[in-house]
Protein backbone atom coordinates (compact mmCIF):
# COMPACT_ATOMS: atom_id res chain seq x y z
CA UNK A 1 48.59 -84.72 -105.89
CA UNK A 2 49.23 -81.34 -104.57
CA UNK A 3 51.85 -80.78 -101.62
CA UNK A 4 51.70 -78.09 -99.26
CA UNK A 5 55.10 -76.50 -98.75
CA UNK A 6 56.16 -75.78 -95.24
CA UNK A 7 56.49 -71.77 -94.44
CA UNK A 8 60.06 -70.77 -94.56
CA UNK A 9 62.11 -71.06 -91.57
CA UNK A 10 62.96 -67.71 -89.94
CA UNK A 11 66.27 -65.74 -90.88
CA UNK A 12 68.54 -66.84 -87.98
CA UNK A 13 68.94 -62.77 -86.34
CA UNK A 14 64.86 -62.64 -86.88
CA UNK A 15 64.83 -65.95 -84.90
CA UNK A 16 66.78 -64.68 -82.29
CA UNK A 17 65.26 -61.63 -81.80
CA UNK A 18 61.56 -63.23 -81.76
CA UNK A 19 63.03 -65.52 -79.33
CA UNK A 20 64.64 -63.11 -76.94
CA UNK A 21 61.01 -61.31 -76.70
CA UNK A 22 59.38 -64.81 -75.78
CA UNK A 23 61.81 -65.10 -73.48
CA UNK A 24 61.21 -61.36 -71.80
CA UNK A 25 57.32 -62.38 -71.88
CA UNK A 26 58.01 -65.66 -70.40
CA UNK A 27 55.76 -67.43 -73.33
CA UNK A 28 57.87 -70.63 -72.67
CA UNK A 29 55.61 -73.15 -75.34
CA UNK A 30 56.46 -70.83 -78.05
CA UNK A 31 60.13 -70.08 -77.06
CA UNK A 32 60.24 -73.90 -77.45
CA UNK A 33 58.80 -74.48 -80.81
CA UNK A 34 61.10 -74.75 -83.91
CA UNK A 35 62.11 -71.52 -86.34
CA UNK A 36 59.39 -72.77 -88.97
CA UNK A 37 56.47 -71.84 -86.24
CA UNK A 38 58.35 -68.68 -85.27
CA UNK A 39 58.22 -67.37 -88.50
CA UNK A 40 54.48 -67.84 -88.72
CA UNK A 41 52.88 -63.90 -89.11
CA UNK A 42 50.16 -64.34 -86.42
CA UNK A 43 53.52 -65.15 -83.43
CA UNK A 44 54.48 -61.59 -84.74
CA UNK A 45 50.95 -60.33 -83.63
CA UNK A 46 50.65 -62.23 -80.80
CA UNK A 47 53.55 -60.82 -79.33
CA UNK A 48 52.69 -57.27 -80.02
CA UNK A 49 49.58 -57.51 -78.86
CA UNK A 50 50.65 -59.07 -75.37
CA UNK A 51 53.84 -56.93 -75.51
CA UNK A 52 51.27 -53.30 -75.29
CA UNK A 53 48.92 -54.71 -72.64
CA UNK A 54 52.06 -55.83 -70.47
CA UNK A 55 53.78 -52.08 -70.91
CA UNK A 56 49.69 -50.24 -70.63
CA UNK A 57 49.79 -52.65 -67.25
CA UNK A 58 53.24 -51.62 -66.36
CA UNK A 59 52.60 -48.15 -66.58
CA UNK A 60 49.22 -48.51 -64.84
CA UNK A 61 51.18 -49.96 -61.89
CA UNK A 62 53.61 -47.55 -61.72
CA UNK A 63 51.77 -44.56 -61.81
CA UNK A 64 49.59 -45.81 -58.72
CA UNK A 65 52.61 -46.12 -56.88
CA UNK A 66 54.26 -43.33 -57.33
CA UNK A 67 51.47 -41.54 -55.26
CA UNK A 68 51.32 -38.38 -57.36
CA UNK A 69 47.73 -37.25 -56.54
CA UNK A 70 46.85 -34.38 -58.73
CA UNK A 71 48.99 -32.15 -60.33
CA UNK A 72 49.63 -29.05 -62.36
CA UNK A 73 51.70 -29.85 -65.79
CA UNK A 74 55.09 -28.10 -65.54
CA UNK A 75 53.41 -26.33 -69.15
CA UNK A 76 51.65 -24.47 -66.67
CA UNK A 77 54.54 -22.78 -64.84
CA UNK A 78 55.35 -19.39 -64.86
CA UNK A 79 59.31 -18.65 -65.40
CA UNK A 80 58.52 -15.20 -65.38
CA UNK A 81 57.57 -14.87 -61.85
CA UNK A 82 60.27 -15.77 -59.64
CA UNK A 83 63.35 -13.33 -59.55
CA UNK A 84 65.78 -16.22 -59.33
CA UNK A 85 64.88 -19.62 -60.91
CA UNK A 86 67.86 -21.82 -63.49
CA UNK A 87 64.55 -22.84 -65.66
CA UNK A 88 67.35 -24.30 -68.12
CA UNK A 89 69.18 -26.90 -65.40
CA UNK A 90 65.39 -27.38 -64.66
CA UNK A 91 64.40 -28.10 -67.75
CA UNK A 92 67.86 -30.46 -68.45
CA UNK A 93 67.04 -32.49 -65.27
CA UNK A 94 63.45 -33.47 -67.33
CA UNK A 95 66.12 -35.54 -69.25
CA UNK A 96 66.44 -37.87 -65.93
CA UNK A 97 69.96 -38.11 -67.10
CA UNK A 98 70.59 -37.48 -63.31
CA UNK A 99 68.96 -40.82 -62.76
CA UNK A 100 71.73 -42.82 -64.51
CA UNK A 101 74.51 -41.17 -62.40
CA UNK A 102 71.88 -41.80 -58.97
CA UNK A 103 72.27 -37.83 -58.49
CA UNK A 104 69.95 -35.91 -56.56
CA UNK A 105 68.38 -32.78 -56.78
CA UNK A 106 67.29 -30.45 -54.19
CA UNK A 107 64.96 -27.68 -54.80
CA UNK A 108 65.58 -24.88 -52.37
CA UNK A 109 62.86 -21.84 -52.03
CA UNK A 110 60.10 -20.65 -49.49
CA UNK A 111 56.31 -21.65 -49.07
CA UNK A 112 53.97 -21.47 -53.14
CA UNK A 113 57.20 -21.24 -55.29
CA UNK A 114 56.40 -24.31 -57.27
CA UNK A 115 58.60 -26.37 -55.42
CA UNK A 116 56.30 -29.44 -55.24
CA UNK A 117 54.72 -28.72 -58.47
CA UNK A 118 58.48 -29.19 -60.58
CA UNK A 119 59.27 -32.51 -57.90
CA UNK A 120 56.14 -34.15 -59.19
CA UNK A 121 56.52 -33.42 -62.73
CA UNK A 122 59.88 -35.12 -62.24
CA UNK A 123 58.43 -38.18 -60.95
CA UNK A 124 55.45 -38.66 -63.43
CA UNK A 125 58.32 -37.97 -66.21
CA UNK A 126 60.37 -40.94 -65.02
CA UNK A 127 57.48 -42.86 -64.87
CA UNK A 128 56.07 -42.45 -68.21
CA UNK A 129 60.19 -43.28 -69.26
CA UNK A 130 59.55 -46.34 -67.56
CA UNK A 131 61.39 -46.00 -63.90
CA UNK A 132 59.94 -46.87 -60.72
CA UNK A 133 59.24 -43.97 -58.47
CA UNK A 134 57.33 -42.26 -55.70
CA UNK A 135 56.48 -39.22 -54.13
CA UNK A 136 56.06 -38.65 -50.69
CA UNK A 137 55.56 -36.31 -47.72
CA UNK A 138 58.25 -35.78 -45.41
CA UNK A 139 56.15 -35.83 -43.14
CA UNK A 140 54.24 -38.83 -43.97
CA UNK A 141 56.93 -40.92 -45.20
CA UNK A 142 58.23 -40.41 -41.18
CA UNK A 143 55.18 -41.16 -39.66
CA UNK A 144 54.88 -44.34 -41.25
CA UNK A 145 58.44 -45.35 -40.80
CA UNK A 146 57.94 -44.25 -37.16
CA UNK A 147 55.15 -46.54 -36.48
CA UNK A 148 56.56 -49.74 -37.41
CA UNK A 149 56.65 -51.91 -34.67
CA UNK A 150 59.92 -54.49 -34.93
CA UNK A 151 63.23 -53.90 -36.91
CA UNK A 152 61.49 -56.49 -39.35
CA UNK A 153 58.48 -54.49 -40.13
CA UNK A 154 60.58 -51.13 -40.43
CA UNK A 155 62.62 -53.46 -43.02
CA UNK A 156 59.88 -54.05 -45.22
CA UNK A 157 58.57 -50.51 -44.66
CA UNK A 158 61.98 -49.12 -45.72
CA UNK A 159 61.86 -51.54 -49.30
CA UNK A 160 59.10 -48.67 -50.03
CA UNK A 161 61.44 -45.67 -50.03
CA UNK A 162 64.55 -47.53 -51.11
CA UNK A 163 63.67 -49.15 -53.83
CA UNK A 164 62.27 -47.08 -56.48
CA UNK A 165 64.73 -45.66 -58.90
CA UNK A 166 63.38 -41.80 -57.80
CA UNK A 167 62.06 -40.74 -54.43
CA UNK A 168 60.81 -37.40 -54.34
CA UNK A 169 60.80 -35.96 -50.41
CA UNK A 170 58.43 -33.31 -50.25
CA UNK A 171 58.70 -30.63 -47.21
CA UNK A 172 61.53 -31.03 -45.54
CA UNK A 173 62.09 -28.25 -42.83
CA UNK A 174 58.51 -26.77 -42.29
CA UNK A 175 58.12 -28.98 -39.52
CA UNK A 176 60.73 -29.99 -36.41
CA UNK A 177 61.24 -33.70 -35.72
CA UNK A 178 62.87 -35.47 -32.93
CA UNK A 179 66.07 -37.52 -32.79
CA UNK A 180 63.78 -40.49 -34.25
CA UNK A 181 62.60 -39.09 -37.43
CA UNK A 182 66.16 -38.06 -38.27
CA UNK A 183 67.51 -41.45 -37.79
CA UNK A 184 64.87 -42.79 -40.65
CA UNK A 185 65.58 -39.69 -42.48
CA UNK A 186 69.24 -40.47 -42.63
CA UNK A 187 68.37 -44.51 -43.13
CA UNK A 188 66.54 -43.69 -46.51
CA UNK A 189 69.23 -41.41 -47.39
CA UNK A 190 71.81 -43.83 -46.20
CA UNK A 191 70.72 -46.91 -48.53
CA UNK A 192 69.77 -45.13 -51.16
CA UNK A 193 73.43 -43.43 -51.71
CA UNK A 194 74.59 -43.47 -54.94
CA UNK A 195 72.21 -46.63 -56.23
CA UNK A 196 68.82 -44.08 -56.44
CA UNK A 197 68.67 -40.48 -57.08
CA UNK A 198 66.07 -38.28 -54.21
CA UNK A 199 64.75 -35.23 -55.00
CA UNK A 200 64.21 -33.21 -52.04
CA UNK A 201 61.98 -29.76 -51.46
CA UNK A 202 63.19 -27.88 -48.52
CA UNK A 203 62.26 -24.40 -47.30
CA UNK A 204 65.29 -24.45 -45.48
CA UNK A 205 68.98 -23.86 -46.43
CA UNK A 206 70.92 -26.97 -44.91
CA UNK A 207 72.94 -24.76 -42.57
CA UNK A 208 69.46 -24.19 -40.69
CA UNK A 209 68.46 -28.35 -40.82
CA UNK A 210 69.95 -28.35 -37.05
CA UNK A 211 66.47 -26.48 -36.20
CA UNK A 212 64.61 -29.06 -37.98
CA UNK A 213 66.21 -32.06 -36.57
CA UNK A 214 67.64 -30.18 -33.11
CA UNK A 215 70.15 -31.85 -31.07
CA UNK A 216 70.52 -35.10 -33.85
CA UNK A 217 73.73 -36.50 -33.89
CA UNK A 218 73.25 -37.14 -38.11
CA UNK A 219 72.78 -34.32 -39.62
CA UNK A 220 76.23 -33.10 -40.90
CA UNK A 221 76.05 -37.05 -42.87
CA UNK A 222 72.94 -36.69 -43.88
CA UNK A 223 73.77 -33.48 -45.57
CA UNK A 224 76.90 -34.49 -46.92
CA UNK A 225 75.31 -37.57 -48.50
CA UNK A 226 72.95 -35.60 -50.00
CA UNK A 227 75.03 -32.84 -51.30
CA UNK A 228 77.16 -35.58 -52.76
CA UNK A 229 76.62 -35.73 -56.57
CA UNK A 230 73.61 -33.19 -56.52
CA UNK A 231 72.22 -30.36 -58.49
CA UNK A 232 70.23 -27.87 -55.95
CA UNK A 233 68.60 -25.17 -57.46
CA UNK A 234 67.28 -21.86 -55.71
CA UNK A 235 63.68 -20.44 -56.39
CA UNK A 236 63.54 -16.78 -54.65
CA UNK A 237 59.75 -15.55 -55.64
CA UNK A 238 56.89 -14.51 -53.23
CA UNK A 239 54.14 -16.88 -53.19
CA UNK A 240 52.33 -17.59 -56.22
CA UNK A 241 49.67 -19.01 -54.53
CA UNK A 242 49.61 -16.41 -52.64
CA UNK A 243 49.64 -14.29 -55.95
CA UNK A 244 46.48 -16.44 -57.45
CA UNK A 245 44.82 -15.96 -54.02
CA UNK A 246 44.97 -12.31 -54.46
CA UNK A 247 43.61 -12.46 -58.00
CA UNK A 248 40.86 -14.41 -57.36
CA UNK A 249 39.71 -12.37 -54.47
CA UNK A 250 40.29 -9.02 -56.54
CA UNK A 251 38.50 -11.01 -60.08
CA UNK A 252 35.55 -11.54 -57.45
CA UNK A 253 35.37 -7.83 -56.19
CA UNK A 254 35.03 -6.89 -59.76
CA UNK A 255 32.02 -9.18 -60.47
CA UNK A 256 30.27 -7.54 -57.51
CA UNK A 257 30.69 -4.07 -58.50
CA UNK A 258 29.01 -5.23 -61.83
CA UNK A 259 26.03 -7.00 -60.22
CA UNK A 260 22.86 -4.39 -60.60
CA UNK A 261 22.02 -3.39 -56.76
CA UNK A 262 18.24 -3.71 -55.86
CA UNK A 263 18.21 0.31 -56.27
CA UNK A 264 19.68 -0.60 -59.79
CA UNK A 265 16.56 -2.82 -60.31
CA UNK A 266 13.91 -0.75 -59.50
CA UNK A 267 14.76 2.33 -62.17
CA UNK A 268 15.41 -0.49 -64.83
């Protein structure tokens, strides 16, 4: 008669450890069956398998929030043209070890510096590192918070900037808001101080925010709380977009002067 051994039980720390991932992945039959099934190859594969689609959904998920619309990779940048740019605290905040201490960042320059361009990088980065995050128009970001009709709609509006672990604030200071707007400016600042890091682009240095938000009683606060625990770094360059612009005019100048004229044609 020939007896089929049962498949050794798992090592007690390779038990565990299967276990805890049930447990993450909420695959409460297995997590219930005894060390002898655990130890079976195929629960090894199974959790793999669902453990990749569950992080390729995560991912998906996160990226669509975060609301990055296209963007140029920070590869693409050009160090060499501003005159004043810290490319290496730029290139330590890619860390996101400013994330763990709920720092924030604000980059400081005037219109086509690459302002936007280094906060978006930023958020994809801590995305792909597996934070929650979202970029957003100052503008927009406002308007919506504006339009919310009852404190509890405006509650559940707020959950949208607050919660993320990064909110990048896009272009802050190239337009003048009312007493209003700087009261949900301050109220995203406000609850997310020191639990979630912002990162800010602003044309403006903060001793001109009084022309941005005129006559609002918050300001000096919401400056202080975001000065508290930040990096800010300075960009002085013309416009490079301006600077492409240019190019791209001059690059098609030059194709016309090449182009045979009709005169051209008729003594070819």
């Amino acid at each position: 008669m020939t007896t089929t051994k049962a498949p050794p039980a798992a090592e007690p720390d390779t038990a565990a450890a299967l276990r805890a991932r049930l447990q993450a992945l909420r695959l409460y039959g297995l997590l219930g069956a005894p060390d002898s099934v655990l130890a079976e190859p195929w629960v090894e594969q199974l959790l793999a398998l669902e453990e990749r689609e569950r992080q390729r959904r995560s991912l998906e998920r996160r990226l669509r929030e975060a609301r990055l619309g296209a963007f140029k990779p920070l590869a693409d940048f050009d160090w060499h043209w501003p005159r004043r740019i810290d490319r290496a605290l730029i290139e330590e905040l890619f860390t996101l070890d400013f994330l763990d201490e709920a720092a924030n960042l604000i980059l400081l320059g005037p219109n086509g510096v690459g302002k936007t361009m280094i906060a978006k990088n930023l958020v994809h980065a801590a995305v792909l590192h597996g934070h929650t995050a979202r970029f957003v128009a100052a503008s927009d970001m406002l308007h919506e918070l504006a339009a919310q009709d009852s404190t509890r709609a405006l509650a559940q509006r707020l959950r949208r900037f607050t919660q993320p672990r990064l909110l990048a604030i896009d272009e802050i200071g190239y337009l003048r808001y009312d007493n209003r707007y700087a009261d949900l400016l301050f109220e995203v600042v406000t609850r997310r101080y020191l639990t979630g890091s912002v990162v800010l682009t602003t044309n403006k240095p903060f001793s001109e925010w009084a022309e941005v938000f005129s006559s609002a009683a918050c300001v000096v606060t919401l400056v202080d709380r975001l000065i508290h625990r930040s990096e800010l770094v300075t960009i002085e360059a013309e416009s490079y977009r301006l600077k492409e612009a240019k190019a791209r005019a001059a690059q098609r100048q030059r194709s016309r002067t090449k182009r045979p004229t009709n005169e051209d044609a008729k003594h070819g």
